[in-house]
Protein backbone atom coordinates (compact mmCIF):
# COMPACT_ATOMS: atom_id res chain seq x y z
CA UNK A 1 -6.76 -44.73 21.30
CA UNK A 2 -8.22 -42.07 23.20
CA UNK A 3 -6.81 -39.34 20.92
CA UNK A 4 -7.53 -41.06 17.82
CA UNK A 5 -11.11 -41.10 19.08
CA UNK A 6 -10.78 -37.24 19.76
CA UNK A 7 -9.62 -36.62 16.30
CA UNK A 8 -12.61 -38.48 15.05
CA UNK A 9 -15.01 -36.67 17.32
CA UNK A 10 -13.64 -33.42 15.82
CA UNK A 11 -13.90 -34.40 12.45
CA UNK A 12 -17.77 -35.22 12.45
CA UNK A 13 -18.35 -32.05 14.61
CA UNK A 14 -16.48 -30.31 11.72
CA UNK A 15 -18.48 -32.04 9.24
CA UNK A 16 -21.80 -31.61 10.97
CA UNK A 17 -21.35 -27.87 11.43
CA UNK A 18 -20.32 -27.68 7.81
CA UNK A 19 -23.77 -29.23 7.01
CA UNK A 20 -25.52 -27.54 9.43
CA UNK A 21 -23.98 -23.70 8.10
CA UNK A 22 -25.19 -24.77 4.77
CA UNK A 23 -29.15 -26.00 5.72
CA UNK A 24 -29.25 -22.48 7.33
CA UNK A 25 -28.43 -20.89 4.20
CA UNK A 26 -31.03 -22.73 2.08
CA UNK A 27 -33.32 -22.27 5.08
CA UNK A 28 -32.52 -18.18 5.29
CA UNK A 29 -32.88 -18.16 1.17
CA UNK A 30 -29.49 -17.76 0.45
CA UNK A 31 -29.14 -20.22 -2.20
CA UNK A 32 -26.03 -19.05 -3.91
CA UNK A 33 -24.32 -19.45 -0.71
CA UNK A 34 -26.01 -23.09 -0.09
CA UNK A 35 -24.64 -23.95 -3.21
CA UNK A 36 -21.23 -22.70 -3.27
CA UNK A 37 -20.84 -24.77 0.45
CA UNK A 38 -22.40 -27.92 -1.15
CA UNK A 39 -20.08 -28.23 -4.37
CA UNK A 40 -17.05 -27.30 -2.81
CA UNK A 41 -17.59 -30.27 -0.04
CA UNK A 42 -18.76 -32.53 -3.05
CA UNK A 43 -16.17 -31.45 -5.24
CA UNK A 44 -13.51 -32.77 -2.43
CA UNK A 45 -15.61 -36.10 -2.42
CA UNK A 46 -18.98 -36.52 -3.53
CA UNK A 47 -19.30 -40.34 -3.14
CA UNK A 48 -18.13 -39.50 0.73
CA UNK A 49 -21.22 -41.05 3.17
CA UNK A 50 -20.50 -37.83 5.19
CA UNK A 51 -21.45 -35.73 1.79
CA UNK A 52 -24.55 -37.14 1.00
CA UNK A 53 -26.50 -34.48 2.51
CA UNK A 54 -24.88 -31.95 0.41
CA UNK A 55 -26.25 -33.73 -2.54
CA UNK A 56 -30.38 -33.17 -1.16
CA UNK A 57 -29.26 -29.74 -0.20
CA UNK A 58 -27.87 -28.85 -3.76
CA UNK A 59 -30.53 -30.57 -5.23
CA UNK A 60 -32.98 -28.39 -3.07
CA UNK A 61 -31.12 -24.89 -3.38
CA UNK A 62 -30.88 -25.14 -7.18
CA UNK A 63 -34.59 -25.51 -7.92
CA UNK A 64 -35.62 -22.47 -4.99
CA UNK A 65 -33.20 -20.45 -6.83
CA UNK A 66 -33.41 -21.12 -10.51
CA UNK A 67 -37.64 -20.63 -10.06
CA UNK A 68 -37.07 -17.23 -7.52
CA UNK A 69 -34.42 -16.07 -10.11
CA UNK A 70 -37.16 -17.11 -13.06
CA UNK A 71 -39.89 -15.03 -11.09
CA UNK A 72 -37.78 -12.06 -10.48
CA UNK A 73 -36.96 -11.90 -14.09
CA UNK A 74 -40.34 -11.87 -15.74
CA UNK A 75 -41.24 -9.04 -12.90
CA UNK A 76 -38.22 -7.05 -14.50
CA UNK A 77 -38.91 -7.56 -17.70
CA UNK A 78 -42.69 -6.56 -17.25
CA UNK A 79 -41.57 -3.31 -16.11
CA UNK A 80 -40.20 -2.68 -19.34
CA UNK A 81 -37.48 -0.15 -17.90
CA UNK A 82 -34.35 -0.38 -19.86
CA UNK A 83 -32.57 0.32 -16.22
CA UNK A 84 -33.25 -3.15 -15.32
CA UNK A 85 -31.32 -5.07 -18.18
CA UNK A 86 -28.37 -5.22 -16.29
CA UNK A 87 -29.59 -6.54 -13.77
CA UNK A 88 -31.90 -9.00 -16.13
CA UNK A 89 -28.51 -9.73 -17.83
CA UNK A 90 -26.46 -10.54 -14.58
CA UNK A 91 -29.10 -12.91 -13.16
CA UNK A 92 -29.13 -15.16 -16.48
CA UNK A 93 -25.48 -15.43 -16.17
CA UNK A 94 -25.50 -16.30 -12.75
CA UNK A 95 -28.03 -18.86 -13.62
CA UNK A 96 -25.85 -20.39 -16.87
CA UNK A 97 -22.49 -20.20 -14.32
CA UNK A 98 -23.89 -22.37 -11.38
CA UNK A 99 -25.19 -24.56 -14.12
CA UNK A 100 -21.58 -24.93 -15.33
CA UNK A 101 -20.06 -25.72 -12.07
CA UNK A 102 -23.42 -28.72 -11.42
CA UNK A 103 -22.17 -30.28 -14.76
CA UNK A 104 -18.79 -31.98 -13.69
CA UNK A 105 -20.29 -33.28 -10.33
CA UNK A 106 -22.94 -35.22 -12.49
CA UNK A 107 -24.30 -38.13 -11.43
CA UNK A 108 -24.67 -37.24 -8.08
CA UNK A 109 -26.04 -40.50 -6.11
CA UNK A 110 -28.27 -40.28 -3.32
CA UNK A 111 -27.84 -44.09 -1.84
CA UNK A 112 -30.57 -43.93 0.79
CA UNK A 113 -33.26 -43.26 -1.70
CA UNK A 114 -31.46 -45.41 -4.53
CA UNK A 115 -31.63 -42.10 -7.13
CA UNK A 116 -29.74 -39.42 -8.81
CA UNK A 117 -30.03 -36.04 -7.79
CA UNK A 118 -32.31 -34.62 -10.40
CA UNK A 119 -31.22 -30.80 -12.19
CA UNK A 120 -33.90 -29.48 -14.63
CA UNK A 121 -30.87 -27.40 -16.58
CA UNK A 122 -32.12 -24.78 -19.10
CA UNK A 123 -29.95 -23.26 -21.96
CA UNK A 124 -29.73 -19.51 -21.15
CA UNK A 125 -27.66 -18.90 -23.99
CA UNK A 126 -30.18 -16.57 -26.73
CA UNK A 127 -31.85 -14.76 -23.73
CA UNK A 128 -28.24 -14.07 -22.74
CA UNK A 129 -27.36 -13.01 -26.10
CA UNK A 130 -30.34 -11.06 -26.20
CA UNK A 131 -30.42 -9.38 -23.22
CA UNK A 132 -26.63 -8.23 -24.07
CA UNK A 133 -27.89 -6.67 -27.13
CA UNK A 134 -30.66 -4.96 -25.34
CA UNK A 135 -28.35 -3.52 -23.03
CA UNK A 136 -25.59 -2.87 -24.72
CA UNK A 137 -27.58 -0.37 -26.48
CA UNK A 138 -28.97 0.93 -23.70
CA UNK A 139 -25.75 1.54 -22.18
CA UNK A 140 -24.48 3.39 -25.82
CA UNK A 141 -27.40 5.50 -25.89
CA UNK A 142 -27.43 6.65 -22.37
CA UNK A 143 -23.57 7.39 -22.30
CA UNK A 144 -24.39 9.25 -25.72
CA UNK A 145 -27.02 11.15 -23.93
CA UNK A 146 -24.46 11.92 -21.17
CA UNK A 147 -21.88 13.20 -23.56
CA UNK A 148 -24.00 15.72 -25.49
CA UNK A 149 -25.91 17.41 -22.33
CA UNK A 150 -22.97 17.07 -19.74
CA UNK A 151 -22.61 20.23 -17.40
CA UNK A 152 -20.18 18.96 -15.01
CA UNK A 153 -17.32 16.55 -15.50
CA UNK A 154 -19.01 13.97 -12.90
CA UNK A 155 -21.31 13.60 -16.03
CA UNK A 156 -18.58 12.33 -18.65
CA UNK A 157 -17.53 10.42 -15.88
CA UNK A 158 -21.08 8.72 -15.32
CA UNK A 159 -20.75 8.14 -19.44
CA UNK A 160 -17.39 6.80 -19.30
CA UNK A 161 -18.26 4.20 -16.49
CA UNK A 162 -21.10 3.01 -18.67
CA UNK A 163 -18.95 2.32 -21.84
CA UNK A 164 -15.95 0.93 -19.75
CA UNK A 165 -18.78 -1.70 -18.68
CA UNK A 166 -20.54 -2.15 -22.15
CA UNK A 167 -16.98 -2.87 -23.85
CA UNK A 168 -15.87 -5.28 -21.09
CA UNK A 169 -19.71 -7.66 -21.75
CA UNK A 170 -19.65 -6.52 -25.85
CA UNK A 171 -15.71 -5.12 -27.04
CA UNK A 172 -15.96 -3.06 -30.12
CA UNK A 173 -19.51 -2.61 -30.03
CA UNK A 174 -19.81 0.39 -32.42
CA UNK A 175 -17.30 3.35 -31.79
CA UNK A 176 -17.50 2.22 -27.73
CA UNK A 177 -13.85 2.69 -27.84
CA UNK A 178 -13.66 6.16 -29.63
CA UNK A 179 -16.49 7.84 -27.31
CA UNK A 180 -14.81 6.44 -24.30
CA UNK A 181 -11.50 8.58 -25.17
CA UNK A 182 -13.51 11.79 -25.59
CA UNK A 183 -15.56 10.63 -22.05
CA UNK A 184 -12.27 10.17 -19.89
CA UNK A 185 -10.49 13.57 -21.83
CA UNK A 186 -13.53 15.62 -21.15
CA UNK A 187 -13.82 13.95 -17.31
CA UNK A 188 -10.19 14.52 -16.36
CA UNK A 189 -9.43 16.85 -13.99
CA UNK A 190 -5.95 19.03 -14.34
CA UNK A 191 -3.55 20.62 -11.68
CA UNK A 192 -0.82 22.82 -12.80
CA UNK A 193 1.99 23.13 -10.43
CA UNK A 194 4.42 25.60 -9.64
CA UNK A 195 7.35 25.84 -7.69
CA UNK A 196 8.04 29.59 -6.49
CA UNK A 197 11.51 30.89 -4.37
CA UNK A 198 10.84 33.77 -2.03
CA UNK A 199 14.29 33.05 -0.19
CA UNK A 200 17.69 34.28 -0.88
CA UNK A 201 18.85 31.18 -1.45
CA UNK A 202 19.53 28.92 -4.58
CA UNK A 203 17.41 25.44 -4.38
CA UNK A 204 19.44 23.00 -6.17
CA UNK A 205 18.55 22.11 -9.70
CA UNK A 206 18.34 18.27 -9.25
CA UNK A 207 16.12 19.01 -6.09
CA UNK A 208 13.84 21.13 -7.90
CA UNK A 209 13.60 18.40 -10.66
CA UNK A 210 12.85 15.24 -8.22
CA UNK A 211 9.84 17.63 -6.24
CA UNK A 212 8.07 17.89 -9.96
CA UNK A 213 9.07 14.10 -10.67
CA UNK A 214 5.32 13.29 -9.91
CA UNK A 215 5.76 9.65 -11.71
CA UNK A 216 7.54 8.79 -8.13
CA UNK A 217 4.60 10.12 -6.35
CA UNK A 218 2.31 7.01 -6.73
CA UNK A 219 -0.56 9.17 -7.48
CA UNK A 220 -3.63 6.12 -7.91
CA UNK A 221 -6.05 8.95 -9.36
CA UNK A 222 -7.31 8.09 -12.43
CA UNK A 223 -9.18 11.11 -13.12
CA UNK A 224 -6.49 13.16 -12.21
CA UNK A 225 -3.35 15.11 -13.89
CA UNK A 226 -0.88 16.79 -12.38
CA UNK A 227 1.41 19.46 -14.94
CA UNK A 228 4.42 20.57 -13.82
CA UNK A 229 5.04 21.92 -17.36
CA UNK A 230 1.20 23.48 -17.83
CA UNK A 231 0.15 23.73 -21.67
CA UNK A 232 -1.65 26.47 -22.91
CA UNK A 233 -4.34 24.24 -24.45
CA UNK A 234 -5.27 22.60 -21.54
CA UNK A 235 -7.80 25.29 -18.43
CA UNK A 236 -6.39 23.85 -15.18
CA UNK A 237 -9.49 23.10 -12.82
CA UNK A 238 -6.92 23.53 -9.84
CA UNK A 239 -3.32 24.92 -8.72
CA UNK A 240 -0.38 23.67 -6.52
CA UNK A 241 2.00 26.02 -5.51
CA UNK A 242 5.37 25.09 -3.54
CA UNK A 243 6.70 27.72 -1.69
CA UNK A 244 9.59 28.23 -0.18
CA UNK A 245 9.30 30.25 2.08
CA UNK A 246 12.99 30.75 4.00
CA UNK A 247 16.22 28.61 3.85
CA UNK A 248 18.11 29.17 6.45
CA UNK A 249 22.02 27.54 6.42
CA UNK A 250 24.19 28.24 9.68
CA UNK A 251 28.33 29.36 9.07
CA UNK A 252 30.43 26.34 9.07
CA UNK A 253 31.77 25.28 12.91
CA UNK A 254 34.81 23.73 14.14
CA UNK A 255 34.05 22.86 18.12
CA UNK A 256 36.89 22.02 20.05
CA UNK A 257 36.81 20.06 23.32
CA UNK A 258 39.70 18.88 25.35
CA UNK A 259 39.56 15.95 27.60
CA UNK A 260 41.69 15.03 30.02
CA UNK A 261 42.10 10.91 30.49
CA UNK A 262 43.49 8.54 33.21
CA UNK A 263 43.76 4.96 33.64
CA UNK A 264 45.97 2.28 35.60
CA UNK A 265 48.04 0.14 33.10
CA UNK A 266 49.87 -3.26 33.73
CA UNK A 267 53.80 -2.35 33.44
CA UNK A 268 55.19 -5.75 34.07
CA UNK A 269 55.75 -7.23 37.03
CA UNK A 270 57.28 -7.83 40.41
CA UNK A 271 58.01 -10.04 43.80
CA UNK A 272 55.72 -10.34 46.42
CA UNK A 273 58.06 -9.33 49.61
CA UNK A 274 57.21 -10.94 53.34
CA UNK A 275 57.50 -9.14 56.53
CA UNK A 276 61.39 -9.85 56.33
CA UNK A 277 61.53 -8.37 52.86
CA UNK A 278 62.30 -11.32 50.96
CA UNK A 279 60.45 -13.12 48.23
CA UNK A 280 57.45 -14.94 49.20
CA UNK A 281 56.88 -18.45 48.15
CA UNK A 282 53.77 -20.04 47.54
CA UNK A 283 52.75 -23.56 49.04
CA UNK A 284 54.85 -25.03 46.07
CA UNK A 285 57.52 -23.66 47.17
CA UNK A 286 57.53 -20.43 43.79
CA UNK A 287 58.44 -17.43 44.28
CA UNK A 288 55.38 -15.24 44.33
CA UNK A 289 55.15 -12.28 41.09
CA UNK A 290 52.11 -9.49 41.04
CA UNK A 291 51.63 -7.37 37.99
CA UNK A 292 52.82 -3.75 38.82
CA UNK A 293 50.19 -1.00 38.14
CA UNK A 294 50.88 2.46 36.88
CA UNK A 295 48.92 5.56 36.02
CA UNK A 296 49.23 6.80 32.51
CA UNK A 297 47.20 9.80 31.13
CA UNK A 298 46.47 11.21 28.04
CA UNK A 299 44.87 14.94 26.21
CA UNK A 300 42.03 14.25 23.86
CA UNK A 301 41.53 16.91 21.68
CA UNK A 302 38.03 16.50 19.92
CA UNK A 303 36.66 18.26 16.88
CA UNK A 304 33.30 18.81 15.88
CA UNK A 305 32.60 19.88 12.50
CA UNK A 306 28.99 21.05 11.89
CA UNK A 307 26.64 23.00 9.63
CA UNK A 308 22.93 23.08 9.69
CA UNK A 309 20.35 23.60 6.49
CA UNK A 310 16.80 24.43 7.37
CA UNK A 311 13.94 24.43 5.14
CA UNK A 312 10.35 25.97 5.63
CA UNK A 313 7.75 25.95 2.73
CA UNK A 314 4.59 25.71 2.26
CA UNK A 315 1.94 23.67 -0.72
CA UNK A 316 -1.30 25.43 -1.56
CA UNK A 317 -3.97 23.99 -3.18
CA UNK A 318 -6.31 25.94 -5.51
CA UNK A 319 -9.57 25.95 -6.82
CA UNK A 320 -8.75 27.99 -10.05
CA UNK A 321 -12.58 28.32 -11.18
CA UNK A 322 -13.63 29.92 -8.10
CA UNK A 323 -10.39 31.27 -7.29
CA UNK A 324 -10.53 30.10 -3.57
CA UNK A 325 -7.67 28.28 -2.02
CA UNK A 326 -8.42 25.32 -0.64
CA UNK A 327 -6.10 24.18 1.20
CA UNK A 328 -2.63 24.46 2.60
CA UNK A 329 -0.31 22.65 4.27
CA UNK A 330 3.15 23.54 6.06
CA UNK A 331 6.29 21.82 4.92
CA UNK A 332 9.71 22.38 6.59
CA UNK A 333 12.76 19.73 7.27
CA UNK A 334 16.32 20.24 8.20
CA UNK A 335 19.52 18.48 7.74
CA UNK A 336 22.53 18.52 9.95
CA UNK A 337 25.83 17.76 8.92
CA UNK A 338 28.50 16.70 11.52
CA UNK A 339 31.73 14.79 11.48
CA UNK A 340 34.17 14.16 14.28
CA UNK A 341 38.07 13.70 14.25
CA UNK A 342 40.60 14.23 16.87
CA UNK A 343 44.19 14.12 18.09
CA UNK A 344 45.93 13.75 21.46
CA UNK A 345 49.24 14.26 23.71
CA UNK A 346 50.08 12.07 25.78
CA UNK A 347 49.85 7.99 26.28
CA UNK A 348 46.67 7.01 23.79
CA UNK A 349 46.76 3.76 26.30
CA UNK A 350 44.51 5.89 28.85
CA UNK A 351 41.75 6.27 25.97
CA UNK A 352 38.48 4.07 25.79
CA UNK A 353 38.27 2.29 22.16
CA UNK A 354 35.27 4.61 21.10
CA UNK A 355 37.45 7.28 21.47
CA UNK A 356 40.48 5.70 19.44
CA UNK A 357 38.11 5.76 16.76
CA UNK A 358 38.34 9.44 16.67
CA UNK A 359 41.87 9.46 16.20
CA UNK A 360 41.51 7.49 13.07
CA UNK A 361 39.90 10.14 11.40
CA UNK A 362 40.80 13.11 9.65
CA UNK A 363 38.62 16.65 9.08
CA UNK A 364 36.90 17.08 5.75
CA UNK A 365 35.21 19.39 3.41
CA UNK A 366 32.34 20.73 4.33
CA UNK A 367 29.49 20.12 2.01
CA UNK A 368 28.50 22.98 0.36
CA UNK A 369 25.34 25.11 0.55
CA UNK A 370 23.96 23.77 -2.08
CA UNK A 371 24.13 20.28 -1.45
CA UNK A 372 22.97 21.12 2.33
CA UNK A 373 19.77 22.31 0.65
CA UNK A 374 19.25 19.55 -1.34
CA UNK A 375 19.82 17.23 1.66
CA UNK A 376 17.36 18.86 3.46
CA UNK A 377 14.86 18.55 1.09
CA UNK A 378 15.00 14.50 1.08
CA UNK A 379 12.69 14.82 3.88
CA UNK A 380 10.88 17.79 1.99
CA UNK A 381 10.08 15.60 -0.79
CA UNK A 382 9.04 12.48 1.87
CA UNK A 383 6.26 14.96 3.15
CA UNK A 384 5.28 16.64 -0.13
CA UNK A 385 4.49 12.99 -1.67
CA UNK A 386 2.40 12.04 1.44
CA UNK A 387 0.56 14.79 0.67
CA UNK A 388 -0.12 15.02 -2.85
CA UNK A 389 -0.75 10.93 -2.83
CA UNK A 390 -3.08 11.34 -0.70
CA UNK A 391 -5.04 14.57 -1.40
CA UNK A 392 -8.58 14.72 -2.75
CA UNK A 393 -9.90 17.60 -4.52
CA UNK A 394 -13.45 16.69 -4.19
C-alpha cells in the first residue's frame, strides 16, 4: 500500500511540475514553448482531470502570442525594409503551423467553467502567399546584385545562400536554379595537389594512388575542391604539396639466439624402499610406487628475421595568390617486419609450449622494398587524412 501511495505521490509531483514549467513559460512570454508543453500533455489525454489546466494555459498562450506576433508584424511591415520579409514571412507561418497542431485537439472542454476553450483562428494563407512573393524577389534581386558586383568569393557565397533559401520556400522561381550553378562555381575554392620524391627511393605506385584517392578522405567542405590531376582551366586559390622527404629501409637480418633448456620429466616409475630395503606397503597392505624424475635438456636455436621501412615527409599548404605558405605539417611512420622460426637439438620435452610454436615454423621471404614502403605508408595515409579532413583554409 505504502508504495502504491509513493508511486501516486510521484506521479502528481510529476504532473504538477509539468504544469508548473509550463505557467512559467506563459508567465516569462515564451508562448511557443507554453504551447508546445500544453498540446503534447493534451495530445496524450486531453479529457485527463490532471490536464485541464493545460487547456486555460493554451487557451491563454495562443491569444498573447497570436496579438504580440500581430503587433510585431505591422511594426515590420511599417518599416518598409525589404530585409524584414523573411522574418515577416517566418512569423505568419509560425502562426498558420500552431494553428494546425490546435485543430485536432478541438473541442477542448474546460469542466469547471462548463465551456470550450475558445481559439479566434485566422486564415494566413494570401498574406503568406504574398509575403513569399515579396520576398522571393527580394531574395532574386539581391543575390543578382551579389553576382554582378562580387569582389571576393565570400560574396557568391552570400548570393548562393540566398537562392539555396528562395528555391527551398518558391522551387523554380525564375532561373533560381541556373544562377545558383554560376554562384557555387564562382564561390568554390580549388587546391591542386602534388606529390613530389626527393628520396632515392621508389614509392609504390598503388601507394601513390590511395594518398591522391581524396574520395576516402571524408572531406565535408562544400566549398572546397581538391585536384590531384589540376586542369589548366581552372586558377588554384591554394597548393598541397606531399613531400617525401627520406625513406630509409634497413638490410635484411637474420638474428640468431641459442638457448639452452632444462626441465625434470616423469620417466615411469618405481618402489618406495623401507629402512630394510624392501618395498613399503601402505596401510592396505600395497606396495608403495613414486614416479621417477629425470632431467632432460634441450638447444633452442631461435631466428629472427627483420627489416625496417621508415618514412619522413612533409604536407605544405599554400596560399597561391599571395604566394605565402601557410602551413605545414610533419608526416613520418615506419613499419617493421619480423618473423620468428626455430630449430633445436636435443629433447624438445624441456621446451615451454610458446616456444614449440617456434619450431612449427619455417623462414620466409622477405618482403620486398617496395612493399615495405607501401606498408609504411598505411600509417602515412592515416595521418595525411586527419589532416586534410580537418584543415581550414580560412
Amino acid at each position: 500500500m505504502k508504495k502504491f501511495l509513493l508511486i501516486t505521490v510521484l506521479i502528481l509531483v510529476a504532473a504538477c511540475g509539468g504544469v508548473k514549467k509550463t505557467q512559467e513559460a506563459l508567465n516569462t512570454g515564451n508562448y511557443l514553448t507554453a504551447m508546445n508543453k500544453a498540446i503534447k500533455n493534451l495530445a496524450e489525454n486531453k479529457t485527463k482531470k490532471g490536464n485541464q489546466e493545460y487547456i486555460t494555459l493554451l487557451e491563454e498562450a495562443f491569444a498573447k502570442n497570436a496579438e504580440r506576433e500581430q503587433q510585431e508584424i505591422a511594426f515590420l511591415q511599417n518599416d518598409g525594409n525589404p530585409a524584414n520579409l523573411e522574418v515577416i514571412y517566418n512569423k505568419y507561418l509560425s502562426l498558420k503551423d500552431i494553428q494546425q497542431r490546435i485543430r485536432p485537439l478541438l473541442p477542448l472542454t474546460i469542466f469547471e467553467e462548463g465551456r470550450d476553450a475558445r481559439f479566434k483562428f485566422m486564415n494566413y494563407d494570401n498574406q503568406i502567399l504574398n509575403t513569399k512573393d515579396d520576398l522571393s524577389e527580394h531574395l532574386y534581386e539581391n543575390a543578382l546584385g551579389l553576382l554582378a558586383s562580387a569582389k571576393y568569393k565570400a560574396d557568391y557565397r552570400a548570393a548562393y545562400d540566398d537562392l539555396k533559401y528562395l528555391q527551398d520556400i518558391n522551387p523554380g522561381y525564375k532561373q533560381t536554379v541556373a544562377k545558383m550553378d554560376e554562384a557555387y562555381n564562382k564561390g568554390l575554392e580549388f587546391v591542386r595537389v602534388e606529390i613530389a620524391n626527393q628520396t632515392e627511393q621508389i614509392i609504390p605506385e598503388r601507394l601513390e594512388q590511395e594518398l591522391l584517392d581524396f574520395n576516402a578522405f571524408g572531406i565535408d567542405n562544400f566549398w572546397l575542391q581538391y585536384h590531384t590531376n589540376p586542369l589548366s582551366n581552372v586558377k588554384y586559390d591554394y597548393a598541397m604539396n606531399l613531400d617525401f622527404m627520406e625513406i630509409n629501409i634497413s638490410p635484411e637480418r637474420v638474428n640468431e639466439t641459442q638457448i639452452i633448456k632444462e626441465r625434470q620429466i616423469k620417466d615411469g616409475w618405481e618402489y618406495v624402499l623401507d629402512s630394510n630395503g624392501n618395498v613399503a606397503k601402505d596401510s592396505l597392505g600395497n606396495d608403495l610406487k613414486v614416479d621417477k624424475m629425470r632431467t632432460v635438456t634441450c638447444k633452442f636455436f631461435q631466428f629472427t628475421q627483420s627489416k625496417t621501412a621508415q618514412i619522413g615527409a612533409k604536407v605544405r599548404f599554400t596560399d597561391l595568390r599571395s604566394g605565402q605558405e601557410i602551413n605545414a605539417y610533419p608526416l613520418a611512420s615506419q613499419f617493421v617486419f619480423e618473423h620468428i622460426f626455430a630449430n633445436f637439438q636435443g629433447d624438445k620435452r624441456a621446451l615451454e609450449d610458446d616456444l614449440l610454436l617456434y619450431l612449427n615454423a619455417r623462414e620466409v621471404p622477405f618482403p620486398s622494398n617496395e612493399q615495405m614502403v607501401y606498408d609504411a605508408g598505411e600509417d602515412l595515409k592515416a595521418r595525411l587524412k586527419g589532416i586534410v579532413s580537418q584543415y581550414q583554409f580560412n
